[in-house]
PDB file of N, CA and C in Angstrom:
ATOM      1  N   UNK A   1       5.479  -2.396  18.255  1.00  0.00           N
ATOM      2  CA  UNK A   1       4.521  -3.236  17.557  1.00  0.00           C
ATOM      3  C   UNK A   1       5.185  -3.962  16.387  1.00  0.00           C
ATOM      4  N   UNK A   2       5.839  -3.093  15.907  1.00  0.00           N
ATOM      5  CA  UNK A   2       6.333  -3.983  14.456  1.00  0.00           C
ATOM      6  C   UNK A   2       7.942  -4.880  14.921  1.00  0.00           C
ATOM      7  N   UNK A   3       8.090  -4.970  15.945  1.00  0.00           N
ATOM      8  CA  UNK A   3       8.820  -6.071  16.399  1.00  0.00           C
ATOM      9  C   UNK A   3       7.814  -7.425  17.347  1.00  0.00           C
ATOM     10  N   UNK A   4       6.724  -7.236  17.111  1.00  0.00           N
ATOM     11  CA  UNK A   4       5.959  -8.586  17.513  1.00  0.00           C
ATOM     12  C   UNK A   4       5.486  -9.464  15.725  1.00  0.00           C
ATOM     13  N   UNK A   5       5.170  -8.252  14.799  1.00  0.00           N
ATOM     14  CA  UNK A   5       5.299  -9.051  13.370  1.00  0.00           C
ATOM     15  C   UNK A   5       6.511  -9.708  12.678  1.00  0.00           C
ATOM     16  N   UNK A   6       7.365  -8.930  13.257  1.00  0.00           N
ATOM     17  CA  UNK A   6       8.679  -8.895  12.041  1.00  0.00           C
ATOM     18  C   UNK A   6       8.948 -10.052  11.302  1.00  0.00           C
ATOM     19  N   UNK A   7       8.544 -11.606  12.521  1.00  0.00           N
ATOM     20  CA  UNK A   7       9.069 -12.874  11.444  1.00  0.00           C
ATOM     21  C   UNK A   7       7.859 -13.322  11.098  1.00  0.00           C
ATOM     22  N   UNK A   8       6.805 -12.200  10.376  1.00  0.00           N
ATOM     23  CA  UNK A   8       5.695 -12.526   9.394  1.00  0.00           C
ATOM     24  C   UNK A   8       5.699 -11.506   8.240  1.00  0.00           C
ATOM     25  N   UNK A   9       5.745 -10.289   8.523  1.00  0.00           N
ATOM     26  CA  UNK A   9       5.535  -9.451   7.368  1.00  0.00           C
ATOM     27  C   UNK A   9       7.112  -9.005   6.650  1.00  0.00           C
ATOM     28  N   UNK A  10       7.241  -8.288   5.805  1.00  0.00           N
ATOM     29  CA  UNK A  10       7.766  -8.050   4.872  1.00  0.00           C
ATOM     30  C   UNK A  10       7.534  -6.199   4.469  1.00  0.00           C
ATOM     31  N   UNK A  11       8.549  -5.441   4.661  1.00  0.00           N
ATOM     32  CA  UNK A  11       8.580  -4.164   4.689  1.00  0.00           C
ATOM     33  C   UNK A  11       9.531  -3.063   3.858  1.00  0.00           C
ATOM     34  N   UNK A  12       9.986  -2.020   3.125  1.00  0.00           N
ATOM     35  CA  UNK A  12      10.628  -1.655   2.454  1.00  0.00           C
ATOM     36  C   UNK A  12      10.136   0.249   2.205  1.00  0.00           C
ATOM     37  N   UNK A  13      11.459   0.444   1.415  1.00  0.00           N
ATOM     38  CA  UNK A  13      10.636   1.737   1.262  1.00  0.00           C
ATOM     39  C   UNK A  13      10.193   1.913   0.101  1.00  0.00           C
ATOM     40  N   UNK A  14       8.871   2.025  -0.839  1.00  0.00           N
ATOM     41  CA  UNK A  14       8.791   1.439  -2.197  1.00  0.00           C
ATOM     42  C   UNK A  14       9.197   3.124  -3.057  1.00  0.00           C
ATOM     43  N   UNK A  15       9.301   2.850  -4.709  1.00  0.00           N
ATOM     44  CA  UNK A  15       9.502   4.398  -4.854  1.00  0.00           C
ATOM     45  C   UNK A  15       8.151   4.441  -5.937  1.00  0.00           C
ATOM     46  N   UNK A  16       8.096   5.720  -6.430  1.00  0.00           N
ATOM     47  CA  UNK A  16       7.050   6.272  -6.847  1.00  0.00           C
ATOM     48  C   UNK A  16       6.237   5.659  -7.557  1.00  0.00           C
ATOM     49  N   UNK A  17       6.824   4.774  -8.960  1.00  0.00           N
ATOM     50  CA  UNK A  17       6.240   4.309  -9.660  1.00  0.00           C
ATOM     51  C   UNK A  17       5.754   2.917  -9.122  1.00  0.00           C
ATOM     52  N   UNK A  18       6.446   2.396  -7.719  1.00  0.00           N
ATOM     53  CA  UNK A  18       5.187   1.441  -7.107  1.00  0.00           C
ATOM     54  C   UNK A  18       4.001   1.584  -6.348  1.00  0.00           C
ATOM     55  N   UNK A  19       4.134   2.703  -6.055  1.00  0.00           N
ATOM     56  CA  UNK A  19       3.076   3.310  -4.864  1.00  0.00           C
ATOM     57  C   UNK A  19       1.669   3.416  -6.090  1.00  0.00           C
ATOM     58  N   UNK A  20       2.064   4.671  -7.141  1.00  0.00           N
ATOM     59  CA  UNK A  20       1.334   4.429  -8.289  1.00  0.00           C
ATOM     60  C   UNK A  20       0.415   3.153  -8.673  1.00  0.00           C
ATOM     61  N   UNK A  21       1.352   2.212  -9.209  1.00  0.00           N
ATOM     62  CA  UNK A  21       0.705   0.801  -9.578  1.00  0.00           C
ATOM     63  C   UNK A  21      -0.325   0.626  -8.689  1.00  0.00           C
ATOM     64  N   UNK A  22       0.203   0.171  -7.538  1.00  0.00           N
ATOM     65  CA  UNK A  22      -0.799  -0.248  -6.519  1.00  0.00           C
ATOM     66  C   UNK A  22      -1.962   0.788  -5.996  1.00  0.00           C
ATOM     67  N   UNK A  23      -1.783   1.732  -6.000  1.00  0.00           N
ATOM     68  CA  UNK A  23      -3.177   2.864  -5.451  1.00  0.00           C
ATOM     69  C   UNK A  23      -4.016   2.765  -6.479  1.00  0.00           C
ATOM     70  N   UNK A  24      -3.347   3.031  -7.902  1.00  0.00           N
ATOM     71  CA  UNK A  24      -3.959   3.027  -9.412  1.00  0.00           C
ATOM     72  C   UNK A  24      -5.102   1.312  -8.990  1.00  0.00           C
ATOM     73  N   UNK A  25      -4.339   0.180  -9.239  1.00  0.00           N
ATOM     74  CA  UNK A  25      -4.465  -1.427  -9.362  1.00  0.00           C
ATOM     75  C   UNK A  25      -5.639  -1.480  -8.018  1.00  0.00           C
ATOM     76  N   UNK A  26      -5.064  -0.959  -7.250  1.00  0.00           N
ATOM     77  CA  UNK A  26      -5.807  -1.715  -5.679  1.00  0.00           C
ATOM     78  C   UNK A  26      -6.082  -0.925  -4.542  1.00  0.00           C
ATOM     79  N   UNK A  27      -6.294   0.729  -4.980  1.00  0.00           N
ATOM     80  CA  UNK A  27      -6.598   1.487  -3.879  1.00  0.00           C
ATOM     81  C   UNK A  27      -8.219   1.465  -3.575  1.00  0.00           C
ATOM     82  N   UNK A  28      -8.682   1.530  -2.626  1.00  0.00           N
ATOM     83  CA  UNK A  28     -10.142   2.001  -1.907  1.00  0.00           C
ATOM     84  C   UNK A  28     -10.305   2.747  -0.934  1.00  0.00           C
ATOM     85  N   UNK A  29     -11.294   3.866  -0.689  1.00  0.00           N
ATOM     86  CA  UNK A  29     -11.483   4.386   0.015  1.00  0.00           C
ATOM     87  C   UNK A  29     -12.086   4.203   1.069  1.00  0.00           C
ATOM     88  N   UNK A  30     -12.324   4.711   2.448  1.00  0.00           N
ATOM     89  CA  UNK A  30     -13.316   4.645   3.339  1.00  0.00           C
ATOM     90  C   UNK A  30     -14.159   6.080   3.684  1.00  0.00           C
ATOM     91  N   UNK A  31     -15.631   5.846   3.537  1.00  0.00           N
ATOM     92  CA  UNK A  31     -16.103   6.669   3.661  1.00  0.00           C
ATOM     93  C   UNK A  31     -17.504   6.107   4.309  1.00  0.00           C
ATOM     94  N   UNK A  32     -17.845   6.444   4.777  1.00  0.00           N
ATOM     95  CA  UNK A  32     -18.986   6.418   6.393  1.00  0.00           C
ATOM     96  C   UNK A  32     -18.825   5.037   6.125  1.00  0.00           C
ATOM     97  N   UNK A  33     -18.037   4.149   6.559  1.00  0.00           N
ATOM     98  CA  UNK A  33     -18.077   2.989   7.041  1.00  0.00           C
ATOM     99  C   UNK A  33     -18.162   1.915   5.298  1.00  0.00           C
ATOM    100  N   UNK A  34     -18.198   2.593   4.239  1.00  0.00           N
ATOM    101  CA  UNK A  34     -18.626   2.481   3.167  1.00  0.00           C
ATOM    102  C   UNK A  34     -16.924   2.203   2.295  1.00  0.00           C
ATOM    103  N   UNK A  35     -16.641   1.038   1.494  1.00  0.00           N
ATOM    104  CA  UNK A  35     -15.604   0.798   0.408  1.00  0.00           C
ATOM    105  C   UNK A  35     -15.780   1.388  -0.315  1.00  0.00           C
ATOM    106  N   UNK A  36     -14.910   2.598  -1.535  1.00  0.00           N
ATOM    107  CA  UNK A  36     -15.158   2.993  -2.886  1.00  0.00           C
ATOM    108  C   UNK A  36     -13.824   3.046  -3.205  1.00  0.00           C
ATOM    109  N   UNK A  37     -14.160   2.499  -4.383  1.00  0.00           N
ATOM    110  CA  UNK A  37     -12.780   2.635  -5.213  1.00  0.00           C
ATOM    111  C   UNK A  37     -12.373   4.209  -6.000  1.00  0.00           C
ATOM    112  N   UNK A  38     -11.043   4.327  -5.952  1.00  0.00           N
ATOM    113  CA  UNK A  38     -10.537   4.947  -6.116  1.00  0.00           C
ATOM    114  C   UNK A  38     -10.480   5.685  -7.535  1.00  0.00           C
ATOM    115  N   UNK A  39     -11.746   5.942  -8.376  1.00  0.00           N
ATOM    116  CA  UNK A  39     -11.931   5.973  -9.917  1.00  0.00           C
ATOM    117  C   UNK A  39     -12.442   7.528  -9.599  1.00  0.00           C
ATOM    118  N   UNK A  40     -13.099   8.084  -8.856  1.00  0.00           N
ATOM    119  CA  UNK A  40     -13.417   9.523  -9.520  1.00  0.00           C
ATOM    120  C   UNK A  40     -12.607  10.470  -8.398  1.00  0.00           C
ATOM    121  N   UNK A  41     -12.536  11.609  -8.709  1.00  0.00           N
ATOM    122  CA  UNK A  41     -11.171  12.223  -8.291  1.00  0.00           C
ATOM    123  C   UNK A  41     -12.145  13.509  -6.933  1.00  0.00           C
ATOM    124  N   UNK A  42     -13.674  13.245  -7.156  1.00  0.00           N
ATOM    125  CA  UNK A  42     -14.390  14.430  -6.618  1.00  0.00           C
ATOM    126  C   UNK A  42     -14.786  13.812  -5.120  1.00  0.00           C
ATOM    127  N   UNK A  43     -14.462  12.345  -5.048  1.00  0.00           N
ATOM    128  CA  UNK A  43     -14.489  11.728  -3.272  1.00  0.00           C
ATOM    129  C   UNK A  43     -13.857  12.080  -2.881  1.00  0.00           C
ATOM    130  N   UNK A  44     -12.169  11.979  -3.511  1.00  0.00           N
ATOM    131  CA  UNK A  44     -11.124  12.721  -2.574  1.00  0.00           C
ATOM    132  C   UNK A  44     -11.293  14.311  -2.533  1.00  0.00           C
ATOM    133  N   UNK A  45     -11.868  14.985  -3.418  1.00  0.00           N
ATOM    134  CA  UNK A  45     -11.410  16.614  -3.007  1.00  0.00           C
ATOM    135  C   UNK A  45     -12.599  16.489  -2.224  1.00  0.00           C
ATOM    136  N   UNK A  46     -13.571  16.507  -1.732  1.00  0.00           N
ATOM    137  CA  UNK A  46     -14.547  16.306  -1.007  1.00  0.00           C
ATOM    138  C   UNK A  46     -13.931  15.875   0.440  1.00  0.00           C
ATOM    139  N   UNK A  47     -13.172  14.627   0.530  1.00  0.00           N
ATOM    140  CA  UNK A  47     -13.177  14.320   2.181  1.00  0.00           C
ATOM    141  C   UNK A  47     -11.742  14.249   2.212  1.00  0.00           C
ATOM    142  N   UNK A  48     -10.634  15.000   1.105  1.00  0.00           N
ATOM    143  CA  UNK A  48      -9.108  15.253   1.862  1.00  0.00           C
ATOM    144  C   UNK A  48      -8.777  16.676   0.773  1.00  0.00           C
ATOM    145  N   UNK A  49     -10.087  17.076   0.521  1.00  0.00           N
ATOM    146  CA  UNK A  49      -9.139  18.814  -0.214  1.00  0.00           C
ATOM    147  C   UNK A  49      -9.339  19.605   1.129  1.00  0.00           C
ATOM    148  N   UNK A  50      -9.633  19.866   1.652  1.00  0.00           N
ATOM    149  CA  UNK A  50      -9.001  20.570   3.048  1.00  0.00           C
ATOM    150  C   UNK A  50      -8.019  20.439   3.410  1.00  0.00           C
ATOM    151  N   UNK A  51      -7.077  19.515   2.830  1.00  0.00           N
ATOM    152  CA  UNK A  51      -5.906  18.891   3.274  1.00  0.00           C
ATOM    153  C   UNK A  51      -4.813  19.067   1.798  1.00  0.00           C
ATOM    154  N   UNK A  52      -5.166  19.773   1.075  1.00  0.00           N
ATOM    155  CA  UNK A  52      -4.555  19.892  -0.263  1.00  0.00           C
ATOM    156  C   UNK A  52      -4.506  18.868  -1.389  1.00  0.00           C
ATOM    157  N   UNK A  53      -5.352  18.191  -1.121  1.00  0.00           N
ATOM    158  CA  UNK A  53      -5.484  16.561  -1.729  1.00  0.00           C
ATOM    159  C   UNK A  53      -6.802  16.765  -2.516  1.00  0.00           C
ATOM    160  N   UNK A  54      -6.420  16.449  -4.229  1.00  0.00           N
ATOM    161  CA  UNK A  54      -7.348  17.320  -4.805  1.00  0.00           C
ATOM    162  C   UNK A  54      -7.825  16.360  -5.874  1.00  0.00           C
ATOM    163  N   UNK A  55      -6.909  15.606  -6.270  1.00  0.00           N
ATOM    164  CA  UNK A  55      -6.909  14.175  -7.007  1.00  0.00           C
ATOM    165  C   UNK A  55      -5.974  13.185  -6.581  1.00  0.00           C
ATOM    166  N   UNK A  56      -6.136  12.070  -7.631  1.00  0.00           N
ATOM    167  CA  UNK A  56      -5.706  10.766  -7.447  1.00  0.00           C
ATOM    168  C   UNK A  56      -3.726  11.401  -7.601  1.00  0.00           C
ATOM    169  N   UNK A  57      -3.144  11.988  -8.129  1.00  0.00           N
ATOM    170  CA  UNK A  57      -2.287  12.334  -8.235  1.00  0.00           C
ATOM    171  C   UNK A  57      -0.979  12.747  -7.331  1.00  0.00           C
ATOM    172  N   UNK A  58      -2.165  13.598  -6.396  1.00  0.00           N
ATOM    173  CA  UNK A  58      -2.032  14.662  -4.988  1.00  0.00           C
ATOM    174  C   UNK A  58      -1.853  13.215  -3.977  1.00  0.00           C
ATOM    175  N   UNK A  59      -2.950  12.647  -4.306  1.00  0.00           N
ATOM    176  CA  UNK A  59      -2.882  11.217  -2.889  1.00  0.00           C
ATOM    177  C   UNK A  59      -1.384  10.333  -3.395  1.00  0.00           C
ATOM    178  N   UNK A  60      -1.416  10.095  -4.833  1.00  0.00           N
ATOM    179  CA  UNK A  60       0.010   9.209  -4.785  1.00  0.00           C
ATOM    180  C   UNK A  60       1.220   9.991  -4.204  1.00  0.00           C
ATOM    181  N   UNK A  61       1.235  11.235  -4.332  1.00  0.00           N
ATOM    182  CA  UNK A  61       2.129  12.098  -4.373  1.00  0.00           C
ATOM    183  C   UNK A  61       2.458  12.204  -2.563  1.00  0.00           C
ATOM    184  N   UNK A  62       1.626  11.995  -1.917  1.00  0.00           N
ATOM    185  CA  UNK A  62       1.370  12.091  -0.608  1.00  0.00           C
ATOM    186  C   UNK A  62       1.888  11.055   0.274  1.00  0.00           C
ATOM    187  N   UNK A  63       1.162   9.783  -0.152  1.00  0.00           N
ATOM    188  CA  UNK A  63       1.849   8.723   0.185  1.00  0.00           C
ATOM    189  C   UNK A  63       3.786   8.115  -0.338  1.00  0.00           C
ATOM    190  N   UNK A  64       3.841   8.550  -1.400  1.00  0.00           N
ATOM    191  CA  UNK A  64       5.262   8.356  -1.580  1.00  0.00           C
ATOM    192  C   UNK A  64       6.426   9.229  -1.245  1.00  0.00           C
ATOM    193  N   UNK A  65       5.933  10.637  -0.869  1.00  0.00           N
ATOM    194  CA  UNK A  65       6.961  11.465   0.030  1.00  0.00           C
ATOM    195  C   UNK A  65       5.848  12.078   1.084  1.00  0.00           C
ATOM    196  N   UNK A  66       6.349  11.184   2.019  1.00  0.00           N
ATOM    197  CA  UNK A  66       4.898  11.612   2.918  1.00  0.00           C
ATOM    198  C   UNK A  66       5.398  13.010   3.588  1.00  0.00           C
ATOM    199  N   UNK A  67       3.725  13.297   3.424  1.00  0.00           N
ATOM    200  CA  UNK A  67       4.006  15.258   3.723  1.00  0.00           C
ATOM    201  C   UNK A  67       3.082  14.845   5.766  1.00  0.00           C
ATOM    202  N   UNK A  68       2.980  16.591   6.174  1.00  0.00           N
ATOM    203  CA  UNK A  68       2.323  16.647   7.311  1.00  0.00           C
ATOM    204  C   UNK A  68       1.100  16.177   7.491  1.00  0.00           C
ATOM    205  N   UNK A  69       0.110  15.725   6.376  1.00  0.00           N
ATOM    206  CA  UNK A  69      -1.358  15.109   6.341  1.00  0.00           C
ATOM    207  C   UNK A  69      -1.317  13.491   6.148  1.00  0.00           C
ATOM    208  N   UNK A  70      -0.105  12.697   6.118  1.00  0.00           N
ATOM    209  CA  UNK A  70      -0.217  11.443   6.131  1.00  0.00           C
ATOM    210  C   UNK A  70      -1.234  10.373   6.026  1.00  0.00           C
ATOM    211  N   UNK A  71      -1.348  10.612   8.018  1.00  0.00           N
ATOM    212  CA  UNK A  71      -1.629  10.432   8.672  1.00  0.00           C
ATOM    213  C   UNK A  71      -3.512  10.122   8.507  1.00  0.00           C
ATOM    214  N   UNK A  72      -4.150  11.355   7.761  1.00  0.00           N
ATOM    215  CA  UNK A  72      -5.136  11.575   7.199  1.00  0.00           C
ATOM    216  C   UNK A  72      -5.955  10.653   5.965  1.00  0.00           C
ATOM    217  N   UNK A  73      -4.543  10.932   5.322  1.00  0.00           N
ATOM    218  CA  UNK A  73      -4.441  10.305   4.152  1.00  0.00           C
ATOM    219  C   UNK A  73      -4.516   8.590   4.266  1.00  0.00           C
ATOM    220  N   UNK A  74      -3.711   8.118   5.197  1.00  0.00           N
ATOM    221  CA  UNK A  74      -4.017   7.008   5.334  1.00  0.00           C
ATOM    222  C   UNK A  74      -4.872   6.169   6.329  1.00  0.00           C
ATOM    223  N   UNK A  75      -5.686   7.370   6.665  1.00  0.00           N
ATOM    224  CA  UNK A  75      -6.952   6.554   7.404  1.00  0.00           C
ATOM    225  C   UNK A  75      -7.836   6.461   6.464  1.00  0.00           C
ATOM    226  N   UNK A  76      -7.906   7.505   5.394  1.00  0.00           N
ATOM    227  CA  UNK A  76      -8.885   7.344   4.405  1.00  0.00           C
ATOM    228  C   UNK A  76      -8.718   6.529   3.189  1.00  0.00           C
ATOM    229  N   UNK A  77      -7.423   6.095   3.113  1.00  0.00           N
ATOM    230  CA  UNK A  77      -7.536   4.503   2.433  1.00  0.00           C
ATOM    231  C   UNK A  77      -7.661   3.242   3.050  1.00  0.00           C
ATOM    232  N   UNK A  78      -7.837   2.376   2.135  1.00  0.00           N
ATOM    233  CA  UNK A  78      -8.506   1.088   3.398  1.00  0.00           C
ATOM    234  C   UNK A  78      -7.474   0.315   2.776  1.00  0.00           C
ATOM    235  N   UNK A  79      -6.685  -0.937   3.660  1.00  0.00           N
ATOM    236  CA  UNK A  79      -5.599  -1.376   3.543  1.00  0.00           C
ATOM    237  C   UNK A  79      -5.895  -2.987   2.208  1.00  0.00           C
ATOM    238  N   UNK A  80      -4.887  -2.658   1.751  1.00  0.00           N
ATOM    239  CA  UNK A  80      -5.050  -3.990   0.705  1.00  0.00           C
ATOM    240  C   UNK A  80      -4.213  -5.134   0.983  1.00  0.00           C
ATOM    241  N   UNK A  81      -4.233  -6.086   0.300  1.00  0.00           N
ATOM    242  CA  UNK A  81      -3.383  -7.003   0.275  1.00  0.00           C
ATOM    243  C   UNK A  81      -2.513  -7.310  -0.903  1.00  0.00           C
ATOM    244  N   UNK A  82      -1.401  -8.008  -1.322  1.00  0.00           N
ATOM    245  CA  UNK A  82      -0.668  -8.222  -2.656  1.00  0.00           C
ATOM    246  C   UNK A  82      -0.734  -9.722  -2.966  1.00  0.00           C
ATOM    247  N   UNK A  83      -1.482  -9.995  -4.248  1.00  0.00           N
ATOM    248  CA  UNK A  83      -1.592 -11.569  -4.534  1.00  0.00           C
ATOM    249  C   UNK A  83      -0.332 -12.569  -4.479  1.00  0.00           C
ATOM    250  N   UNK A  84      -0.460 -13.741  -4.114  1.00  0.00           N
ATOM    251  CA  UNK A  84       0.262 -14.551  -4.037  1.00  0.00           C
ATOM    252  C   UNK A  84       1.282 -15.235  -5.220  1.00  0.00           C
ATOM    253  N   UNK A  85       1.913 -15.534  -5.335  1.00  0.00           N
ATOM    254  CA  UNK A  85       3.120 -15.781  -6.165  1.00  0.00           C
ATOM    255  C   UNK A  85       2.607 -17.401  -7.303  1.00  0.00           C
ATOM    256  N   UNK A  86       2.272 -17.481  -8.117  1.00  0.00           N
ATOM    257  CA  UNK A  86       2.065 -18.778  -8.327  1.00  0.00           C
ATOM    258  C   UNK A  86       2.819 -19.776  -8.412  1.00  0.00           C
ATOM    259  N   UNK A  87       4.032 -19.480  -8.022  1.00  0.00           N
ATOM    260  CA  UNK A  87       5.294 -20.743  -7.893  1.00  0.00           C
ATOM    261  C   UNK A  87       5.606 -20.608  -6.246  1.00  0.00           C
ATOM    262  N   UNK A  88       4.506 -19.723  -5.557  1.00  0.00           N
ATOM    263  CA  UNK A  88       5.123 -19.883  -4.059  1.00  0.00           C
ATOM    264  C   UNK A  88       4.308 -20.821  -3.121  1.00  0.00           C
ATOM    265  N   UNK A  89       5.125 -21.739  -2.672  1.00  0.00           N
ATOM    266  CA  UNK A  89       4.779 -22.955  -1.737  1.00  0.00           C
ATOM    267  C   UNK A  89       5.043 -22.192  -0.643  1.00  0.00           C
ATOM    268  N   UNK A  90       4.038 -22.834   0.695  1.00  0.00           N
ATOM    269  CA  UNK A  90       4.236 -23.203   1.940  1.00  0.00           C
ATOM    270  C   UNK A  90       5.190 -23.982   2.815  1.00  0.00           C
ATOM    271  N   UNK A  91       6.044 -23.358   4.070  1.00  0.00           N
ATOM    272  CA  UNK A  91       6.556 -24.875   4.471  1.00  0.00           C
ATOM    273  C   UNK A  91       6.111 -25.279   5.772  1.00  0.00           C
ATOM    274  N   UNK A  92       6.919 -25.690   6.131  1.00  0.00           N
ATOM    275  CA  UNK A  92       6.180 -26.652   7.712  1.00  0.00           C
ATOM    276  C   UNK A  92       5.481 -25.484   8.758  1.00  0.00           C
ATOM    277  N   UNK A  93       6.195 -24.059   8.635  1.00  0.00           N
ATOM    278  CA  UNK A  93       5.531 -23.028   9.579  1.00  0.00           C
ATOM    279  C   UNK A  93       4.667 -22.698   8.999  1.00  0.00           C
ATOM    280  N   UNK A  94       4.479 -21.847   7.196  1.00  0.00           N
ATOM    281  CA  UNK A  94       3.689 -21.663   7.199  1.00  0.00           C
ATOM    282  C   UNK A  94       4.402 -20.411   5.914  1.00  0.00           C
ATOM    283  N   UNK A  95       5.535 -20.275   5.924  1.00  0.00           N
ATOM    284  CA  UNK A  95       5.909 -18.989   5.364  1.00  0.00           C
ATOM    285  C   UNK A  95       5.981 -19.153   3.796  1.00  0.00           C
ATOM    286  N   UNK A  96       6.298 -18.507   3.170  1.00  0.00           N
ATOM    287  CA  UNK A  96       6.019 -18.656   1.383  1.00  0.00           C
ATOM    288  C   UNK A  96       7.359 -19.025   1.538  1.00  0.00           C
ATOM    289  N   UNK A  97       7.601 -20.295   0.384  1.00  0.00           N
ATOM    290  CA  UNK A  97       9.358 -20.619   0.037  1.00  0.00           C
ATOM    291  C   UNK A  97       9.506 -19.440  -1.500  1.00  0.00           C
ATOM    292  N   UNK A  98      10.217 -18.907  -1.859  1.00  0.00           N
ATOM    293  CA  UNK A  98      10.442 -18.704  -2.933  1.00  0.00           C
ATOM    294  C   UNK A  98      10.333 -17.026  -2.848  1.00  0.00           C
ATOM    295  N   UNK A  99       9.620 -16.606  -1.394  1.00  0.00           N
ATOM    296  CA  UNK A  99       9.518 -15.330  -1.653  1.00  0.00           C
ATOM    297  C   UNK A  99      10.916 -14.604  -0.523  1.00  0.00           C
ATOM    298  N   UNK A 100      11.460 -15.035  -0.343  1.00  0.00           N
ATOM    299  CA  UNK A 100      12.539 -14.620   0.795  1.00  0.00           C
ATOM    300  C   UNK A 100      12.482 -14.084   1.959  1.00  0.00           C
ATOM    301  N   UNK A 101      12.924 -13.882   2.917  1.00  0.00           N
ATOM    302  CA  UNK A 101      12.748 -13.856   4.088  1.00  0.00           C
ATOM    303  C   UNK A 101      12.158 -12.636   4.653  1.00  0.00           C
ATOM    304  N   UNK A 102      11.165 -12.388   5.519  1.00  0.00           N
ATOM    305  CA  UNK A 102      10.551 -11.529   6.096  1.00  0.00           C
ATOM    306  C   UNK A 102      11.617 -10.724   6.645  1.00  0.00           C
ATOM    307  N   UNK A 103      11.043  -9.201   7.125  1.00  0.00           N
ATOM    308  CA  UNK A 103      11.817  -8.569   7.712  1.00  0.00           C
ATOM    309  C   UNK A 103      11.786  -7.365   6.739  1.00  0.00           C
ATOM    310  N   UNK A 104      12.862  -6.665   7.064  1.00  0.00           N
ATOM    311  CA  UNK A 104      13.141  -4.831   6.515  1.00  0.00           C
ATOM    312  C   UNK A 104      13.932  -5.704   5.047  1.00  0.00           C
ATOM    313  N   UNK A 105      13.094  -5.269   3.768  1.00  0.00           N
ATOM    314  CA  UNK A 105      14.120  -5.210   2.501  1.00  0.00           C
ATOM    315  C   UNK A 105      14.817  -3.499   1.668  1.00  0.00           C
ATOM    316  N   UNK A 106      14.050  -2.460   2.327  1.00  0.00           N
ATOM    317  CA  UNK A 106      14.850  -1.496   2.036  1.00  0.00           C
ATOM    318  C   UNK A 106      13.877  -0.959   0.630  1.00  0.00           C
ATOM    319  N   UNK A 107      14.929  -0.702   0.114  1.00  0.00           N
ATOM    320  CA  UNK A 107      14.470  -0.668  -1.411  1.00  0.00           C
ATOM    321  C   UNK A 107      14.397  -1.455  -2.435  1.00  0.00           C
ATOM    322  N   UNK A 108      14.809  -2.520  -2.182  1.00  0.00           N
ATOM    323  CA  UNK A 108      14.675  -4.372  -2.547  1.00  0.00           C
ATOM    324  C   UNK A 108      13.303  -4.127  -2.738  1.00  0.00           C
ATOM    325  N   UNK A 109      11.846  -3.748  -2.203  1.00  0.00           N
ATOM    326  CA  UNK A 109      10.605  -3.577  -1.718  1.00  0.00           C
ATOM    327  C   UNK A 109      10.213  -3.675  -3.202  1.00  0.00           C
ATOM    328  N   UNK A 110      10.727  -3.215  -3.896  1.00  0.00           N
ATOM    329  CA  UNK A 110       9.735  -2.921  -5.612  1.00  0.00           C
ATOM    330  C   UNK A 110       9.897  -3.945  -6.272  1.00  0.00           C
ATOM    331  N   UNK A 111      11.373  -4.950  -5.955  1.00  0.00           N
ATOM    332  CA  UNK A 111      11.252  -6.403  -7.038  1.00  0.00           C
ATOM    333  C   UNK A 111      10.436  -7.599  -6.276  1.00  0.00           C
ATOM    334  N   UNK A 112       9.975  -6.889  -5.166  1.00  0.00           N
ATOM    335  CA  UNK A 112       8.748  -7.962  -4.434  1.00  0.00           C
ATOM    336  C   UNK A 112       7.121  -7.265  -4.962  1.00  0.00           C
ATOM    337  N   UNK A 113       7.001  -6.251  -5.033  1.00  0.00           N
ATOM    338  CA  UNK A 113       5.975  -5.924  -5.417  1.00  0.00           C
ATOM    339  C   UNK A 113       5.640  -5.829  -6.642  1.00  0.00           C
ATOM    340  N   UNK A 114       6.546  -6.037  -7.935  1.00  0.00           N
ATOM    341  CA  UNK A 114       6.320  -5.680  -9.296  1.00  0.00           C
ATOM    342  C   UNK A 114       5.271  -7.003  -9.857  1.00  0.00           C
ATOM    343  N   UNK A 115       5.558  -8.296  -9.571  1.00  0.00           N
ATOM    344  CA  UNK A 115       5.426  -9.263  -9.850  1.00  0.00           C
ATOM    345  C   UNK A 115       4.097  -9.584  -8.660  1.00  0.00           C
ATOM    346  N   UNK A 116       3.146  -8.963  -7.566  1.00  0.00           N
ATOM    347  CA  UNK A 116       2.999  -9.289  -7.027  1.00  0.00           C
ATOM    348  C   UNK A 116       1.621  -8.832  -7.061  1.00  0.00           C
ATOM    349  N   UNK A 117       1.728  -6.993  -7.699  1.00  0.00           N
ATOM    350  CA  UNK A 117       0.338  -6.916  -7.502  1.00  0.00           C
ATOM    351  C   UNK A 117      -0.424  -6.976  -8.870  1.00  0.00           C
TER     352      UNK A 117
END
């Protein structure tokens, strides 16, 4: 699958203190079909402390060295997006100029996301 995206998205491995930002900035939950943001800590021990996930802490902690409940973990967040660049143009395909080329950046991943979300 992720070789039918590759010359659209943009991928990396981010480290702790970006995963943070963004769950903190732009995480939401799913719950019966229902968005909630990620502000009180008693949704998650409720529908992932069976899973050792007890606060907002436990979930960053989860997602940035992902343990055996992942999987869990990330069905019960709902996927975000990262705002657009205000010096980034379009070109004739369609791709952002200024943000560099799609594909695997590694750990490069955090000087695309610092500025982004």
């Amino acid at each position: 699958m992720l070789h039918v995206v590759e010359p659209y998205v943009t991928w990396g491995f981010p480290n702790l203190k970006s995963v943070r930002e963004l769950i903190l900035k732009r995480g939401e939950a799913r719950v019966k079909n229902k968005t909630i943001p990620l502000t009180d800590n008693t949704v998650m021990e409720e529908h992932l402390g069976k899973f050792g996930v007890i606060c907002l802490e436990d979930l960053i902690h989860e997602i940035a060295f992902p343990g055996k409940h992942l999987q869990v973990i990330s069905w019960f967040l709902r996927p975000f997006h990262l705002s657009v660049a205000p010096h980034a143009t379009k070109n004739r395909v369609g791709f952002l100029k200024g943000m560099g080329s799609p594909g695997c950046r590694g750990e490069r991943i955090n000087q695309l996301i610092c500025p982004l979300n």
